[in-house]
N, C-alpha and C. Protein backbone atom coordinates (compact mmCIF):
# COMPACT_ATOMS: atom_id res chain seq x y z
N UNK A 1 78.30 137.80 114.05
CA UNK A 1 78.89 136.59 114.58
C UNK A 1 80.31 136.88 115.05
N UNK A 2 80.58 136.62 116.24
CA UNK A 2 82.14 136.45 116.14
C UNK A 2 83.00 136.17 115.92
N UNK A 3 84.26 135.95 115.76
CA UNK A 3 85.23 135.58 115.04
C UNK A 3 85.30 133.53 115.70
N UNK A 4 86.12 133.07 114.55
CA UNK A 4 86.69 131.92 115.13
C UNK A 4 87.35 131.72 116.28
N UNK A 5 88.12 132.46 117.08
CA UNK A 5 89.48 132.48 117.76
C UNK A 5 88.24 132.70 119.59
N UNK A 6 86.96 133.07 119.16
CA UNK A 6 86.83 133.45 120.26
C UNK A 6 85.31 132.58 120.89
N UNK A 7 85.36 131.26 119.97
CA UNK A 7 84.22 130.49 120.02
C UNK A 7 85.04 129.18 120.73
N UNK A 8 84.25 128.42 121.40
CA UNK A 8 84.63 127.11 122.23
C UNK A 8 84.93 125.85 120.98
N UNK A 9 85.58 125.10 121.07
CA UNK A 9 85.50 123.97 119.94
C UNK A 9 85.34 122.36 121.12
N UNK A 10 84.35 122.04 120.69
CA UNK A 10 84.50 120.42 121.36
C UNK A 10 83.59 120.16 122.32
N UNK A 11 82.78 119.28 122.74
CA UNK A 11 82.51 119.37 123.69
C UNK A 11 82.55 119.26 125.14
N UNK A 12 83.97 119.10 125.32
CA UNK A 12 84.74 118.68 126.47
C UNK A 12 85.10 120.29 126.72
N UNK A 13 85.27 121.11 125.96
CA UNK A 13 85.45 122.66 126.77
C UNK A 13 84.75 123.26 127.02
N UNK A 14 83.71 123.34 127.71
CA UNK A 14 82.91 124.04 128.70
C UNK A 14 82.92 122.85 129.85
N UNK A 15 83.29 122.08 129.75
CA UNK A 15 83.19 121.17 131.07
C UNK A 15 83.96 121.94 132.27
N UNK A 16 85.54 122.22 132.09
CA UNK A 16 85.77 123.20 133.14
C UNK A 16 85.12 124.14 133.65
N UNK A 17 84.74 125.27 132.33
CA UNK A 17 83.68 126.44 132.80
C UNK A 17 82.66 125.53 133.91
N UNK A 18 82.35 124.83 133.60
CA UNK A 18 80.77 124.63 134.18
C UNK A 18 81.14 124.05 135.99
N UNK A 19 82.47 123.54 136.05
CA UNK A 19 82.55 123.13 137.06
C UNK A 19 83.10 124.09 137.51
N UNK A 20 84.01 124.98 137.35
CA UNK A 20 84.43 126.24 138.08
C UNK A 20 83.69 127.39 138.00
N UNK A 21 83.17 127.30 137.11
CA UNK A 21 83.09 129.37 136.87
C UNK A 21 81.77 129.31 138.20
N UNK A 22 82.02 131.26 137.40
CA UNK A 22 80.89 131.92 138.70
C UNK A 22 79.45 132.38 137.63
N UNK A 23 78.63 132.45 138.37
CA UNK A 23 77.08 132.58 137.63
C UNK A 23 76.64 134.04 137.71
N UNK A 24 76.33 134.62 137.19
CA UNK A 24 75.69 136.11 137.11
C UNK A 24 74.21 135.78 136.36
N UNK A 25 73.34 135.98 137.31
CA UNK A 25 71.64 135.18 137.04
C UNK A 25 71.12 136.65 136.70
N UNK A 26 70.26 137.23 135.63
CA UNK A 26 69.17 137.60 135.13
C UNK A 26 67.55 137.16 134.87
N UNK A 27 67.05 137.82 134.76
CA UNK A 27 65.57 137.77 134.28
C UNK A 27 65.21 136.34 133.39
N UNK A 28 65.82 136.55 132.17
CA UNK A 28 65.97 135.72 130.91
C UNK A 28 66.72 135.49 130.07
N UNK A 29 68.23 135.27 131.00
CA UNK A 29 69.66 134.57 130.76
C UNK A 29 70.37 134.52 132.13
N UNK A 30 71.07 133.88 131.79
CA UNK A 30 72.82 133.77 133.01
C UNK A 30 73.83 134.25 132.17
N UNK A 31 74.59 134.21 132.87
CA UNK A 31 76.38 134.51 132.25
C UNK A 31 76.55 133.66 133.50
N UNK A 32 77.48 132.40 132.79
CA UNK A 32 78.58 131.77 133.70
C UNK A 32 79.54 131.97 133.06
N UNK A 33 81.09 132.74 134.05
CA UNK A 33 82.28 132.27 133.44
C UNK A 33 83.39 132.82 134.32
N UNK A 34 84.58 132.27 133.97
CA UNK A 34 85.84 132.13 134.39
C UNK A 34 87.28 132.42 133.58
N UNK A 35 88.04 133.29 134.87
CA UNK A 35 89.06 133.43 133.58
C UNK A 35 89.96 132.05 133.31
N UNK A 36 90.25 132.22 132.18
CA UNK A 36 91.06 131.13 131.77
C UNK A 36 92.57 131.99 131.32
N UNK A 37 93.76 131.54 132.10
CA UNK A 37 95.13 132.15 131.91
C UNK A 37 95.56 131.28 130.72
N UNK A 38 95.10 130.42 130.46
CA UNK A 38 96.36 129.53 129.31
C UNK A 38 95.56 130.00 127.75
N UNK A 39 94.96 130.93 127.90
CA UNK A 39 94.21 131.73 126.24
C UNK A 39 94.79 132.61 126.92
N UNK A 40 94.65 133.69 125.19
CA UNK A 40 94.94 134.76 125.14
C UNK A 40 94.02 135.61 124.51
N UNK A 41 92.23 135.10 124.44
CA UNK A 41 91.26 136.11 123.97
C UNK A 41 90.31 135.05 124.43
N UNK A 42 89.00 135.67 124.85
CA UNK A 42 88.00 135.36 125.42
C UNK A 42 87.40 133.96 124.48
N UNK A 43 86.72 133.47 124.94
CA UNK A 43 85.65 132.06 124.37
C UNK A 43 84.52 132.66 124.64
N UNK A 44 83.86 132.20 123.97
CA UNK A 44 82.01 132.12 124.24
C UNK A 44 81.45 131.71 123.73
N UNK A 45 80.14 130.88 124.45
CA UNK A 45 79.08 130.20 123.69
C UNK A 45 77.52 130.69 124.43
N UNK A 46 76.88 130.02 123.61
CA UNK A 46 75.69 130.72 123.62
C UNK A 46 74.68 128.96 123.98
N UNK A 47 73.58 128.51 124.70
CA UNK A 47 72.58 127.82 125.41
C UNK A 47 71.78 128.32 124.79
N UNK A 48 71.21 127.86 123.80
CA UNK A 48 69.73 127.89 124.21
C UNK A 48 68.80 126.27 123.88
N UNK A 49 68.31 125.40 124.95
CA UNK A 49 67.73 124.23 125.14
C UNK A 49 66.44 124.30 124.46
N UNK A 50 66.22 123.19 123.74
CA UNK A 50 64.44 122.96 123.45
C UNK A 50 63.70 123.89 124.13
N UNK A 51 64.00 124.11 125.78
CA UNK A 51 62.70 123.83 126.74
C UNK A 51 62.27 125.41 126.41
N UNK A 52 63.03 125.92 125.25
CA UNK A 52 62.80 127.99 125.55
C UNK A 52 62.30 127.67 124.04
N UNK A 53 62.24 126.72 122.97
CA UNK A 53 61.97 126.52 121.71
C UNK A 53 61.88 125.45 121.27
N UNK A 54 60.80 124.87 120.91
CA UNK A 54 61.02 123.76 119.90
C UNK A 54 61.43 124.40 118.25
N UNK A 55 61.34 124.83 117.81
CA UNK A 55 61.99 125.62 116.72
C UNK A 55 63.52 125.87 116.72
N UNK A 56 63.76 125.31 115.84
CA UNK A 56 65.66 125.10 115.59
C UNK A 56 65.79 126.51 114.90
N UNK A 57 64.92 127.44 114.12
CA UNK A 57 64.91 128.42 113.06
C UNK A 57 65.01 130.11 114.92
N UNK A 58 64.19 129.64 115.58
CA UNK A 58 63.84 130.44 116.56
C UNK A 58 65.10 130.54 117.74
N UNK A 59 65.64 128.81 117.93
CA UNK A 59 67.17 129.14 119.04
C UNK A 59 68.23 129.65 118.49
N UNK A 60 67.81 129.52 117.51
CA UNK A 60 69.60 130.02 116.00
C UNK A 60 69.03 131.38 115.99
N UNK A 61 67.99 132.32 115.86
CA UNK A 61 67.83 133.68 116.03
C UNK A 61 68.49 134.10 117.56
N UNK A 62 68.21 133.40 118.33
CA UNK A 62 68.51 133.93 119.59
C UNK A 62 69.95 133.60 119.95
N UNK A 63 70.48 132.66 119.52
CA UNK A 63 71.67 132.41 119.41
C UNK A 63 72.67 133.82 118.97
N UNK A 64 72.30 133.60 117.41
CA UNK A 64 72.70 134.98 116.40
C UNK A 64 72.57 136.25 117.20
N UNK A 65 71.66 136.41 117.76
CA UNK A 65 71.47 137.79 118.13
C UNK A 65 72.22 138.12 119.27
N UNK A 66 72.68 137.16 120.51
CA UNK A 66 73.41 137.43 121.39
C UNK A 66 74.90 137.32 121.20
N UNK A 67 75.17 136.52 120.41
CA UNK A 67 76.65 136.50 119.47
C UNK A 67 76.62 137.97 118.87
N UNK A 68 75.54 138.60 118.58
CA UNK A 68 76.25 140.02 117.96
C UNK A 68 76.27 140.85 118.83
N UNK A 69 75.58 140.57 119.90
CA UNK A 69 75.79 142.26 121.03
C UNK A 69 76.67 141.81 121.74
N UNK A 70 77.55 140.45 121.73
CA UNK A 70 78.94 140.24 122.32
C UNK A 70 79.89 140.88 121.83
N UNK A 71 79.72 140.68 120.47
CA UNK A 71 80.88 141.38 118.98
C UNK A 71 81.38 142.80 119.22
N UNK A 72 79.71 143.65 119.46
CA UNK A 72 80.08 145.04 119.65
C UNK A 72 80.43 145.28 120.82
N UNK A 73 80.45 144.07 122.11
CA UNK A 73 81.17 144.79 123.20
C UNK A 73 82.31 144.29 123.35
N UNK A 74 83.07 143.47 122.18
CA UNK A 74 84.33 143.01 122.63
C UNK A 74 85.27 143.46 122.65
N UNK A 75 85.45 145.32 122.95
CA UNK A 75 86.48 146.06 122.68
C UNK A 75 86.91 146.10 124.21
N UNK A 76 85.84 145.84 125.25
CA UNK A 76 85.95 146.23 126.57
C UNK A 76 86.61 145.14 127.22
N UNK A 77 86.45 144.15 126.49
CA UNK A 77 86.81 142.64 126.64
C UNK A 77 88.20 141.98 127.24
N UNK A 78 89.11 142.64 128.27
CA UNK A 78 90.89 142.76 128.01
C UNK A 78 91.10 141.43 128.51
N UNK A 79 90.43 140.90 129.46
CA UNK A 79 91.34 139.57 130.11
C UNK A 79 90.86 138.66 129.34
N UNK A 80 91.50 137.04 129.23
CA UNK A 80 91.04 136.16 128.38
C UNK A 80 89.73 134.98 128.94
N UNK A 81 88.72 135.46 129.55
CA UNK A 81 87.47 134.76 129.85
C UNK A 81 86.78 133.52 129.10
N UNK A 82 86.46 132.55 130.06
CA UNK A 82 85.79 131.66 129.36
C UNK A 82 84.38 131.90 129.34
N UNK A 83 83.36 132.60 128.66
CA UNK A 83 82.35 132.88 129.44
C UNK A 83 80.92 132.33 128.19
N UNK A 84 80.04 131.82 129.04
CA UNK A 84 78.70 131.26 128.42
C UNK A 84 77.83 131.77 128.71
N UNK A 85 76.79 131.87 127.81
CA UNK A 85 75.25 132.71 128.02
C UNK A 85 74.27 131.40 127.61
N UNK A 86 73.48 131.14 129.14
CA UNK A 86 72.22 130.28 128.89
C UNK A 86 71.21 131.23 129.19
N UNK A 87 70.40 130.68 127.82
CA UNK A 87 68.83 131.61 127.82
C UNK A 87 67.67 130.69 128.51
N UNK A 88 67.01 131.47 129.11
CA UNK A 88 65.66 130.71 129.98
C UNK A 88 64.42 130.81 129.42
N UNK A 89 64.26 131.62 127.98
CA UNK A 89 62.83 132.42 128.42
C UNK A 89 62.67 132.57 126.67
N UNK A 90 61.46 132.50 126.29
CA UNK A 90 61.90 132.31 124.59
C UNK A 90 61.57 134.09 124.58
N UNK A 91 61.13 135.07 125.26
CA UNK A 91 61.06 136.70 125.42
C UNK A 91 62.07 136.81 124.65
N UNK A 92 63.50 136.67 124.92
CA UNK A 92 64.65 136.86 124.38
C UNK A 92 64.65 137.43 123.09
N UNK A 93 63.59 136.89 122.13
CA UNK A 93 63.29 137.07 120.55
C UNK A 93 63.01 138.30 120.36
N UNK A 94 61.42 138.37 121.44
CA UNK A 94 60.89 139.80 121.13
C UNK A 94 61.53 141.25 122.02
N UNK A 95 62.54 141.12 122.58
CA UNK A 95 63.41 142.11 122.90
C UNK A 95 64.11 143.33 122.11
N UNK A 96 63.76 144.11 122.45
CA UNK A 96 64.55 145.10 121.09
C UNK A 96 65.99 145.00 121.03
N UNK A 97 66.79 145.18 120.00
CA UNK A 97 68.21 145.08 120.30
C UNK A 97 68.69 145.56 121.52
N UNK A 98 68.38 147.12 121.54
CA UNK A 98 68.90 148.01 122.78
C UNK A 98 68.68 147.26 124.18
N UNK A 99 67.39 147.01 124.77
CA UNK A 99 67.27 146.45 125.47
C UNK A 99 68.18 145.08 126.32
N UNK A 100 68.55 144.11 124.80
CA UNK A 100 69.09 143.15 124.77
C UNK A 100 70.53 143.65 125.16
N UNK A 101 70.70 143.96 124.55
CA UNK A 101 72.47 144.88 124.51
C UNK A 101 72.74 145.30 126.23
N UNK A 102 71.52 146.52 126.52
CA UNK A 102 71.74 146.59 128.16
C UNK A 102 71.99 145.15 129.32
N UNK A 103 71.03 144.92 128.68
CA UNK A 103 70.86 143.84 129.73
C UNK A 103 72.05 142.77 129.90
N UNK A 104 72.83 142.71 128.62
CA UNK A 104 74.04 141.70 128.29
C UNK A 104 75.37 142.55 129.18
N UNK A 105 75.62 143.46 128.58
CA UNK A 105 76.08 145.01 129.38
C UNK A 105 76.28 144.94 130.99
N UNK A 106 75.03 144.95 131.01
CA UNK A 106 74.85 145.18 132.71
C UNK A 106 75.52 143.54 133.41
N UNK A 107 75.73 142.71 132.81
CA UNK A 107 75.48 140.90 133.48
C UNK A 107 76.93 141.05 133.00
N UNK A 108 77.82 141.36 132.04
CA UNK A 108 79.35 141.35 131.99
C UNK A 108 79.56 142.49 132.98
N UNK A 109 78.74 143.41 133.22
CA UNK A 109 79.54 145.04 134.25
C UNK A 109 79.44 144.04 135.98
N UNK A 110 78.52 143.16 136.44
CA UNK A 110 78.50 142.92 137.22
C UNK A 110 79.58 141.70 137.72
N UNK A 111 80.09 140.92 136.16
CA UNK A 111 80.67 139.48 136.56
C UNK A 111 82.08 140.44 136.41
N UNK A 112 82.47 141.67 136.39
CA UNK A 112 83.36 142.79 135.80
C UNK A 112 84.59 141.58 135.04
N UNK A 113 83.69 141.72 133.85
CA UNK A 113 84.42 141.19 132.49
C UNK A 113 84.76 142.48 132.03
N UNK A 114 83.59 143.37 131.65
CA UNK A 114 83.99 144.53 131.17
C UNK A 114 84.17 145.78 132.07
């Protein structure tokens, strides 16, 4: 999980993200996000809607699991980004870590977060 300092609080903050940021579309997620100058370390949240789970036990795995391959790439992390991951696809689960990790990897190398 990541730290406190680098999670959204409220639900009025992603409202900017959502009206400004830029979208980086995948298979079975997005990355939307934007830098934000008035922080000084990245935000992030994690989507995942009913429509990929009715299981609250199954979006909190997928949740968890993309919160941790954020963790291990937050060394690359330098500017202070507002950035969100919506999942489309309940696959997400049966993904191997590695896989997952690339694919998260590749969608920050392209929005060049990292």
């Amino acid at each position: 999980m990541i730290s406190r300092t680098h999670r959204f609080h409220g639900y009025g903050s992603l409202r900017f993200l959502y009206k400004n940021g830029h979208t980086v579309r995948g298979p079975l997620l997005s990355l939307k996000y934007a830098q934000n100058p008035r922080r000084q370390a990245y935000r992030m949240a994690v989507v995942v809607s009913k429509k990929v789970s009715k299981s609250a036990v199954v979006r909190n795995s997928i949740r968890r699991r993309i919160y941790e391959t954020v963790r291990l790439l937050e060394g690359g992390i330098t500017k202070p980004y507002d950035i969100v991951f919506t999942v489309f696809h309940e696959q997400v689960t049966e993904l191997s870590s590695d896989k997952l990790h690339n694919m998260i990897h590749e969608q920050l190398k392209q929005a060049n977060i990292i």
